[in-house]
Protein backbone atom coordinates (compact mmCIF):
# COMPACT_ATOMS: atom_id res chain seq x y z
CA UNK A 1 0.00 0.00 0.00
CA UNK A 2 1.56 3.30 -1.10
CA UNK A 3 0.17 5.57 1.29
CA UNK A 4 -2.41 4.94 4.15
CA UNK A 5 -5.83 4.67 3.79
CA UNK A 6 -8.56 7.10 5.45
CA UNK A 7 -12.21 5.58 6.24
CA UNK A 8 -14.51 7.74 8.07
CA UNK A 9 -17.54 6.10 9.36
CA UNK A 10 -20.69 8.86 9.46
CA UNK A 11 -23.97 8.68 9.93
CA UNK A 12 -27.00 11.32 11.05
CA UNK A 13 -28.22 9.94 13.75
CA UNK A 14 -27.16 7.91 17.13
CA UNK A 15 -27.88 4.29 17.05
CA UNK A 16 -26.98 3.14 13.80
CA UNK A 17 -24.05 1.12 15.26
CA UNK A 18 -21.41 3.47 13.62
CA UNK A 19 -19.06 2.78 16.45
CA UNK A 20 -19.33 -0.98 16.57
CA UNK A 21 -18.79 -0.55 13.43
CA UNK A 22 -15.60 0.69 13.58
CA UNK A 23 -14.39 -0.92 16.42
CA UNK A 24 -15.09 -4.61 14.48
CA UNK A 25 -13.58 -2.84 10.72
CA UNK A 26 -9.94 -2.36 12.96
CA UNK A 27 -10.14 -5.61 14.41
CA UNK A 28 -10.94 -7.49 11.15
CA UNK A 29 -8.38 -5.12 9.29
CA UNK A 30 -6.16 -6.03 11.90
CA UNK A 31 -6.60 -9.91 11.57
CA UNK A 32 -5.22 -9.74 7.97
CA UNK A 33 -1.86 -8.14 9.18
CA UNK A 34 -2.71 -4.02 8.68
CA UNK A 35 -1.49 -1.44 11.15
CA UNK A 36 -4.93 0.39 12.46
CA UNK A 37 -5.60 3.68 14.44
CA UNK A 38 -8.71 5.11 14.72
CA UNK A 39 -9.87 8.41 15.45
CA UNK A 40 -12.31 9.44 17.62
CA UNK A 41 -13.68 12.88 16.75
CA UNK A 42 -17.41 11.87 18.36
CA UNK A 43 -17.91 14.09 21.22
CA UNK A 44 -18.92 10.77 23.23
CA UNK A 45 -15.75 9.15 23.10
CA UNK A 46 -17.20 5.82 22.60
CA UNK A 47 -14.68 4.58 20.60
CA UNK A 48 -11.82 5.17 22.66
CA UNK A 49 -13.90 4.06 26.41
CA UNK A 50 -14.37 0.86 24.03
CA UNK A 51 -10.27 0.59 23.52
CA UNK A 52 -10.06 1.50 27.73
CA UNK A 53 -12.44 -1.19 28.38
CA UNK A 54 -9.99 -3.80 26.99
CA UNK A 55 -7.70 -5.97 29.46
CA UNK A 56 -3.95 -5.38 29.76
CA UNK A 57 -2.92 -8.87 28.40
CA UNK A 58 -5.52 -8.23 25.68
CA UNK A 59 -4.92 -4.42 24.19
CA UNK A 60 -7.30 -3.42 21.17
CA UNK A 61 -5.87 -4.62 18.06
CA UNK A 62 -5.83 -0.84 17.02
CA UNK A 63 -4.64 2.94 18.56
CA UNK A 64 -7.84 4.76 19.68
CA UNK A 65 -7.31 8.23 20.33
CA UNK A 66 -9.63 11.63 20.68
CA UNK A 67 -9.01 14.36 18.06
CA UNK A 68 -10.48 17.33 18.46
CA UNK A 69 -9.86 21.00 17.37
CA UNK A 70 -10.59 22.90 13.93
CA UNK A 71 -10.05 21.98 10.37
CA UNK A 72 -6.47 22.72 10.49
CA UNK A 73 -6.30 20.99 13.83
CA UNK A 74 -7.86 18.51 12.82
CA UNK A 75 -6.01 17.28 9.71
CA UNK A 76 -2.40 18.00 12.01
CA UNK A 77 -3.76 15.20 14.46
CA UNK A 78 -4.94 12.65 12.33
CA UNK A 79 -1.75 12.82 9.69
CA UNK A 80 0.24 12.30 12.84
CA UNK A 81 -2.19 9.44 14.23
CA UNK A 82 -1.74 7.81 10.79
CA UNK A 83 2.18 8.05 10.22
CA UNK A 84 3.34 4.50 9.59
CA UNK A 85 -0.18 2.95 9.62
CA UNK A 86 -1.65 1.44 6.94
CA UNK A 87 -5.30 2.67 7.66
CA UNK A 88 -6.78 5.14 9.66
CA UNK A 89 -10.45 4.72 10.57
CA UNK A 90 -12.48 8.44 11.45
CA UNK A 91 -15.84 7.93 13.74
CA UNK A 92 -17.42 10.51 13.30
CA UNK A 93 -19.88 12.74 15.51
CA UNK A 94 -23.49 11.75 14.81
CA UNK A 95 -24.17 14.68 12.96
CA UNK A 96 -24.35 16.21 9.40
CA UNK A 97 -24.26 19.98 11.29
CA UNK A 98 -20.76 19.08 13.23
CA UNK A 99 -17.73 20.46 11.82
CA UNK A 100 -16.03 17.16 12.38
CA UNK A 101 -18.37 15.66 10.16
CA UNK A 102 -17.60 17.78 6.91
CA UNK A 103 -13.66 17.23 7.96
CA UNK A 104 -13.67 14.07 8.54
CA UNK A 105 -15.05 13.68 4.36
CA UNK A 106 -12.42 16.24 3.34
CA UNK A 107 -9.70 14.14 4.72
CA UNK A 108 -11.03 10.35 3.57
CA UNK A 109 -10.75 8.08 0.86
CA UNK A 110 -14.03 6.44 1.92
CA UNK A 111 -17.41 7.48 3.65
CA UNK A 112 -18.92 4.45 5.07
CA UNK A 113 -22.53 5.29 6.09
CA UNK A 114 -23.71 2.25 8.53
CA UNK A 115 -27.36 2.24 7.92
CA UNK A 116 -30.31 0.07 10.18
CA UNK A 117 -32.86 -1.47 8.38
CA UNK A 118 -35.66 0.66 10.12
CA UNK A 119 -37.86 3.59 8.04
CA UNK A 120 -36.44 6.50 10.73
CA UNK A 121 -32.88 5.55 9.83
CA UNK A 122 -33.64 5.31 6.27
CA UNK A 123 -34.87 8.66 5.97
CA UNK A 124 -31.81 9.87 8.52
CA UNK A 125 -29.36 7.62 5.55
CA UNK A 126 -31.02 9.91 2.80
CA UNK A 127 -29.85 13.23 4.29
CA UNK A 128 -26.38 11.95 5.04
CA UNK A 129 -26.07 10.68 1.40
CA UNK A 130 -26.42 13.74 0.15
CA UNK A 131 -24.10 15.29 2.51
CA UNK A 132 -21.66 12.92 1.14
CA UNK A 133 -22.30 13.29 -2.77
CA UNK A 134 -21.57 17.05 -2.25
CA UNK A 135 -18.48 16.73 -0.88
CA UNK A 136 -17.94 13.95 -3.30
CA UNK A 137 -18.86 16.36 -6.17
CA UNK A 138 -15.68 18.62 -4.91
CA UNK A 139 -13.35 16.42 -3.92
CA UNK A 140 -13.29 13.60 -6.70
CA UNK A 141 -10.65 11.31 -3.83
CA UNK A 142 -13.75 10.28 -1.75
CA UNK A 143 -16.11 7.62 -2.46
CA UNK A 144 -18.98 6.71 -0.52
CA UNK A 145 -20.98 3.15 0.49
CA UNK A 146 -23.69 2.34 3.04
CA UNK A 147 -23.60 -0.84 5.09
CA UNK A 148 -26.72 -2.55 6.54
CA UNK A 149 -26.07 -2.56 10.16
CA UNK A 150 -27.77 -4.48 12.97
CA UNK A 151 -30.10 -6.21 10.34
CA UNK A 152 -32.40 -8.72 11.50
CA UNK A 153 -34.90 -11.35 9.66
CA UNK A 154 -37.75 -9.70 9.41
CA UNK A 155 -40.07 -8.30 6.73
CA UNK A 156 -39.93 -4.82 7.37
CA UNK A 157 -36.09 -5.07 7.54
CA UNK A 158 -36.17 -6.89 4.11
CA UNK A 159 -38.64 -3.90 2.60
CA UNK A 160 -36.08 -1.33 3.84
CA UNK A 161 -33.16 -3.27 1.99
CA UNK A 162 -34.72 -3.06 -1.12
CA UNK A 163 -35.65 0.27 -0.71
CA UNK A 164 -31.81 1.08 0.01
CA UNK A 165 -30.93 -0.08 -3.59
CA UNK A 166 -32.77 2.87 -5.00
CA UNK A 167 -29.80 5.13 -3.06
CA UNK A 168 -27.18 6.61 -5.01
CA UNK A 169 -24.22 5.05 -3.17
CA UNK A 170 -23.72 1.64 -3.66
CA UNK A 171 -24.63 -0.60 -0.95
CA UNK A 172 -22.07 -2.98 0.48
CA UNK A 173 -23.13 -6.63 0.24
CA UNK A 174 -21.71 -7.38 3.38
CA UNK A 175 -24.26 -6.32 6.03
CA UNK A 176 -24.11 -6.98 10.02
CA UNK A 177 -26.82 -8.27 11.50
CA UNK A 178 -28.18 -8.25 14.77
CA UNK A 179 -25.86 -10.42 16.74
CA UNK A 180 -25.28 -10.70 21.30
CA UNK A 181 -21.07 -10.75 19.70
CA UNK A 182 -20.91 -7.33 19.24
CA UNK A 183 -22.66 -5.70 22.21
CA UNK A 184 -20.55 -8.64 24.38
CA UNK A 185 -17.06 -7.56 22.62
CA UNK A 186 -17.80 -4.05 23.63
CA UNK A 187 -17.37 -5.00 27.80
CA UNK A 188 -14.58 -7.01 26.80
CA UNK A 189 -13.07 -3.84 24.95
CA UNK A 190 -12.16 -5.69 22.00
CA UNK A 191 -13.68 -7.21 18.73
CA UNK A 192 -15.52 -10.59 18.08
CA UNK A 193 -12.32 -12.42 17.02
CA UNK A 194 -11.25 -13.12 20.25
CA UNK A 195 -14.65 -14.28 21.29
CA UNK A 196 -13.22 -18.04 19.91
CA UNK A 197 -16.17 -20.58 18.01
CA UNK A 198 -19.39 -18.33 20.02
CA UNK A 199 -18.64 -15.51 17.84
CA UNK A 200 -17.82 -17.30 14.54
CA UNK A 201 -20.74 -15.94 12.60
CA UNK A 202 -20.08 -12.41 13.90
CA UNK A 203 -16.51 -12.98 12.58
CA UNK A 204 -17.17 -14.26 9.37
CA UNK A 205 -19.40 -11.21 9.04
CA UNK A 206 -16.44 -8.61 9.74
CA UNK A 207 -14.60 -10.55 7.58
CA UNK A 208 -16.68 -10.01 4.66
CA UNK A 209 -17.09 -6.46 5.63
CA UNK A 210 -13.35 -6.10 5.73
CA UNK A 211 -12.96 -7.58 2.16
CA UNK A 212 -15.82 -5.38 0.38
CA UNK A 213 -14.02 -2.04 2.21
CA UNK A 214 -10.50 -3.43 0.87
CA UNK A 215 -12.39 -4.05 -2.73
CA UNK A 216 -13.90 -0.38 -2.27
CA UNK A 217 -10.60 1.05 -1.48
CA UNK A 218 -8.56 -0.81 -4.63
CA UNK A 219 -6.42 -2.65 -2.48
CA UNK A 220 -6.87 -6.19 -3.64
């Protein structure tokens, strides 16, 4: 890989998952031998408790650390976060309206959009789309994706992942579903690949994820 890799992972609202998300991304990135650190530009610092929550003898796979600041700030701390690593992953404040939001898409190579399978989120998923598109319209590095998130069998989730396919962005065929792996990783502050065979669905998921973002990114 030439030069590192910047994946921010947005979304409008709280509870699309956006931080599991991320948390399960480094982990799974990490599992094929990439150097991680993520960013954590969300005023709830739920990225980086996650990384605290983890045991001595078992440190997060990735550096977590809050950035915070302006634009110019901003850029400063994650260039400095990502010197030597291979990707750096941005979560992002739950919020089109927060300044990290708009530089966190000026400074990545992908906008990953984590998206429930619920009509509220949808709607919330069409705002943040175009949010996206007009920063991709200026800035012709970025490309954008969303990611069914915490998707369970039902028929209303199915309707809603039809309806996605009418977005613009391309939706990743690689969606997370509704799994106890992911909240249960969280306590253990780390991922589900150290959760052994309980967790094996939950891994093979992130492992697919991992792949399509990889695919998305041109690194094959």
């Amino acid at each position: 890989m030439k030069r590192r890799k910047l994946v921010a992972l947005i979304s409008q609202k709280g509870g699309a998952g956006k931080t599991t998300v991320t948390m399960q991304l480094a982990a799974g990135l990490a599992e094929r031998g990439f150097s991680v650190a993520i960013a954590d530009l969300d005023p709830q610092e739920s990225a980086l408790r996650w990384s605290e929550s983890a045991s001595p003898e078992k440190p997060f796979p990735a550096l977590v650390a809050r950035i915070g600041g302006d634009a110019e700030a901003l850029r400063a701390q994650v260039k400095t976060l990502g010197h030597k690593c291979d990707f750096v992953l941005l979560d992002c404040p739950p919020s089109i309206e927060h300044p990290h939001s708009e530089g966190a898409l000026d400074l990545a190579d992908l906008a990953l959009v984590p998206v429930v399978p619920s009509p509220p989120d949808l709607w919330s998923a069409r705002a943040m789309e175009r949010f996206i598109l007009s920063r991709m319209s200026v800035r012709k590095g970025l490309t954008g994706a969303l990611l069914p998130n915490r998707v369970q069998r039902t028929a209303l989730s199915g309707s809603v992942l039809e309806v996605m396919r009418d977005f613009s962005l391309p939706v990743i065929g690689a969606a997370l579903t509704q799994r106890n792996a992911y909240a249960q990783s969280a306590v253990l502050g780390g991922s589900v690949f150290q959760m052994g065979k309980s967790a094996q669905a939950a891994q093979e998921e992130v492992e697919r994820l991992v792949s399509a973002v990889l695919g998305l990114l041109g690194h094959r």
